[in-house]
C-alpha atoms as a PDB file:
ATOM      1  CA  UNK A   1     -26.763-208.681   7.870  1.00  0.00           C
ATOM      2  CA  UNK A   2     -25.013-209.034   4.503  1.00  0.00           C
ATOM      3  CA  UNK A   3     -22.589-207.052   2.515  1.00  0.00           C
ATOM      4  CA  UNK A   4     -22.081-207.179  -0.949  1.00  0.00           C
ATOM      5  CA  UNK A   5     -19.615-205.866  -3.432  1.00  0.00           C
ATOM      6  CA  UNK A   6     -19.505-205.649  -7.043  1.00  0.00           C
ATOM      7  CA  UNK A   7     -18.327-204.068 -10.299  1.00  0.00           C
ATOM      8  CA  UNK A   8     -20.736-202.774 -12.047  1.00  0.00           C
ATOM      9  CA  UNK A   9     -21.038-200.486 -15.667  1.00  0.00           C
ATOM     10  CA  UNK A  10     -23.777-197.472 -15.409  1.00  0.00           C
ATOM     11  CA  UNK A  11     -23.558-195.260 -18.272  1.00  0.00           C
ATOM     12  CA  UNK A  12     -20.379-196.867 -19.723  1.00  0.00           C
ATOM     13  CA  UNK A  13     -18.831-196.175 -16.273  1.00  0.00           C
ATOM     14  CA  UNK A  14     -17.140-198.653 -13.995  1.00  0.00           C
ATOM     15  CA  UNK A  15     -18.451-198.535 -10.978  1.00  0.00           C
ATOM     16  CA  UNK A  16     -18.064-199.699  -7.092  1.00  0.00           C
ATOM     17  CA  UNK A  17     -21.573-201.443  -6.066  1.00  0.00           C
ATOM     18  CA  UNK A  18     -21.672-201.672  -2.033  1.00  0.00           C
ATOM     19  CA  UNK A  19     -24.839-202.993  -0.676  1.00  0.00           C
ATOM     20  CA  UNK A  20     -25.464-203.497   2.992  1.00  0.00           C
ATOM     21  CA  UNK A  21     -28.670-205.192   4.128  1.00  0.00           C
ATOM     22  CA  UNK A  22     -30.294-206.568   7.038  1.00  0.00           C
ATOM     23  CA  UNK A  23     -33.898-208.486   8.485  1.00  0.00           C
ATOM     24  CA  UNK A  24     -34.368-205.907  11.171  1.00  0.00           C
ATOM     25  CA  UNK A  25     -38.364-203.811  10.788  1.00  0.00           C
ATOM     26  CA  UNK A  26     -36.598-201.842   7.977  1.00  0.00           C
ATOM     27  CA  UNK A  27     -36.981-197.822   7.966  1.00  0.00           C
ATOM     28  CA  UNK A  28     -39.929-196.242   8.993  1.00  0.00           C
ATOM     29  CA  UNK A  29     -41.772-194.523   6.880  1.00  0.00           C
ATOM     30  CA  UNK A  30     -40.867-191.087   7.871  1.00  0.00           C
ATOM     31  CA  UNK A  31     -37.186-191.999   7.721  1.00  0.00           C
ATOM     32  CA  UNK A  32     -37.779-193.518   4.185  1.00  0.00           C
ATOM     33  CA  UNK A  33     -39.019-189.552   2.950  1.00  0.00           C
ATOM     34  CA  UNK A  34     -36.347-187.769   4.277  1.00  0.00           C
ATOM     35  CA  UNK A  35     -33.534-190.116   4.871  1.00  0.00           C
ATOM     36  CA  UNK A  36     -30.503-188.125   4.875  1.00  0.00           C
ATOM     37  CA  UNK A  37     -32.285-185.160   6.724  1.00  0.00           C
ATOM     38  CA  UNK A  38     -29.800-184.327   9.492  1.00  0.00           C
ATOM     39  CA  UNK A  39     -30.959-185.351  13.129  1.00  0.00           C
ATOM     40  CA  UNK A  40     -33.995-187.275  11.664  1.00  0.00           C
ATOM     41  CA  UNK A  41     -34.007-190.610  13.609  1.00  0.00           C
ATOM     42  CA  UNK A  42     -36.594-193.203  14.606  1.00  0.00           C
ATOM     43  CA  UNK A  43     -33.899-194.490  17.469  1.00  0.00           C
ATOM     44  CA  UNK A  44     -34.596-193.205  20.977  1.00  0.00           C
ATOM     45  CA  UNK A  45     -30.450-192.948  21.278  1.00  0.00           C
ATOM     46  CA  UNK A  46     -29.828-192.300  18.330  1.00  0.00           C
ATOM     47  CA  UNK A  47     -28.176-188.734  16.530  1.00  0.00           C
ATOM     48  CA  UNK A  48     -29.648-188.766  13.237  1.00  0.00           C
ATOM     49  CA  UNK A  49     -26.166-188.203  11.415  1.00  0.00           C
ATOM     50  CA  UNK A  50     -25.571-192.168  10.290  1.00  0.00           C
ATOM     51  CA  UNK A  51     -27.085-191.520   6.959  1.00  0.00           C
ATOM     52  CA  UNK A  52     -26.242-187.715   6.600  1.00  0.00           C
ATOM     53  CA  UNK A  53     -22.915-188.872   7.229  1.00  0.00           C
ATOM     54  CA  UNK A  54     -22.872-191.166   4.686  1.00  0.00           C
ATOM     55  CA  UNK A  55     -24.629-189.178   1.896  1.00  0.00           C
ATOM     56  CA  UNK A  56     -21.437-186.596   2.287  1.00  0.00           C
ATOM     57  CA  UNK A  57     -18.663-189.077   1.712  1.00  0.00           C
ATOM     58  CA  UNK A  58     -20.728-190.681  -1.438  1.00  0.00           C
ATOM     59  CA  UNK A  59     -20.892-187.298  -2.776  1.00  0.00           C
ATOM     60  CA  UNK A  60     -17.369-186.706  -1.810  1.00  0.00           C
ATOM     61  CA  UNK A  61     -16.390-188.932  -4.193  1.00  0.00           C
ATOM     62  CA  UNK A  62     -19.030-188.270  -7.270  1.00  0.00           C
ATOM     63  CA  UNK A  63     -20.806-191.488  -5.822  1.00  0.00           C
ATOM     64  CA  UNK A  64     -24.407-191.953  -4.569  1.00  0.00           C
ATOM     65  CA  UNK A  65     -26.519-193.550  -1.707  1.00  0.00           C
ATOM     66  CA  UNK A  66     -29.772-194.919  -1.695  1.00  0.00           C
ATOM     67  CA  UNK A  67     -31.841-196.551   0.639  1.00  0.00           C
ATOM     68  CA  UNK A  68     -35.396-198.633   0.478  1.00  0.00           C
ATOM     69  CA  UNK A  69     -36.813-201.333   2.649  1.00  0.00           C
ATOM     70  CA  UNK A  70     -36.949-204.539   1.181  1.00  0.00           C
ATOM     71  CA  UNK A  71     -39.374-206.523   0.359  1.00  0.00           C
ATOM     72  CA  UNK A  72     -38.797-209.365   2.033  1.00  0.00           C
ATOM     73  CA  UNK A  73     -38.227-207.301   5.835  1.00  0.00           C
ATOM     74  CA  UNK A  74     -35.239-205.346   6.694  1.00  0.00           C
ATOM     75  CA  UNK A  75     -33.695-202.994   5.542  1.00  0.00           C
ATOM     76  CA  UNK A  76     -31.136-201.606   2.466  1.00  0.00           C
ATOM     77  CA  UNK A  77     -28.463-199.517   1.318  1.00  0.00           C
ATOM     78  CA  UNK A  78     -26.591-199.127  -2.213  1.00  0.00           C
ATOM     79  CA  UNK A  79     -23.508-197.098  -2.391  1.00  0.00           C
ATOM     80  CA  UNK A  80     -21.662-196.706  -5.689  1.00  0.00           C
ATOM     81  CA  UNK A  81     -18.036-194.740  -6.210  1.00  0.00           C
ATOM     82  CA  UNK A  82     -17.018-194.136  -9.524  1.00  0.00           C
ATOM     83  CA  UNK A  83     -13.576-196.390 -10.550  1.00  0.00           C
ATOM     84  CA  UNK A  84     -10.784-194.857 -12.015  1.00  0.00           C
ATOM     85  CA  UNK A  85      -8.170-197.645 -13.884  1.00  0.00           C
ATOM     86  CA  UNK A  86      -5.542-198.361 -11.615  1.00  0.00           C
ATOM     87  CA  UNK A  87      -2.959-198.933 -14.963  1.00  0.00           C
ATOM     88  CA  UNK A  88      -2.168-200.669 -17.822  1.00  0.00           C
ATOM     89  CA  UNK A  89      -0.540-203.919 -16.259  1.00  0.00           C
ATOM     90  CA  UNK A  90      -1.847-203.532 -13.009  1.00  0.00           C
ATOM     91  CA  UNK A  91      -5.047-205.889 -13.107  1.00  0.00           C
ATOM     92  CA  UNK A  92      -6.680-203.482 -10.242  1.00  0.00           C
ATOM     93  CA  UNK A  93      -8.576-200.317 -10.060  1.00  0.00           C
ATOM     94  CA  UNK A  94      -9.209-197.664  -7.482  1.00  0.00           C
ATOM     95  CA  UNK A  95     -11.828-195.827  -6.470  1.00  0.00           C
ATOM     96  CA  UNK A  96     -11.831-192.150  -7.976  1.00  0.00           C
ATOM     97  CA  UNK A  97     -12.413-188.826  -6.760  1.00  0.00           C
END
């Protein structure tokens, strides 16, 4: 699995880029048209809420989720929150809501 962070401009926005991906068989394909569907899993064990879940807190905070399989195998999600400036002097910034 890797995780990767980044600042990123979309539309003359600063944004917060997360991306979390994996090698694993990636999402089916029933999972891939309805991903954030509540209670939709492919996991024997599993709830369905992961990705529902997520989708509410990204939207929470005027961000977004996607996910896709990639091309090399495995699996992939982007999450992006909108950054606010933290301050003049302050040389940080803060994720806005």
């Amino acid at each position: 699995m890797t995780v990767r962070s980044a600042c990123v401009e979309i539309a003359g926005r600063p944004w917060l880029e997360l991306e979390i991906a994996d090698r694993g068989p990636g999402f089916p394909d029933n999972v891939l048209a309805r991903p954030f569907e509540p209670y939709l899993t492919s996991k024997p064990e599993g709830s369905g809420l992961g990705l529902a879940i997520c989708r509410k807190i990204a939207d929470d905070h005027n961000g977004s989720i996607e996910v896709r399989n990639r091309e090399s195998g495995g699996a992939r999600a982007i999450v992006r929150l909108p950054l606010a400036a933290g301050g003049e002097d302050s040389g940080q910034a803060r994720v806005g809501t």
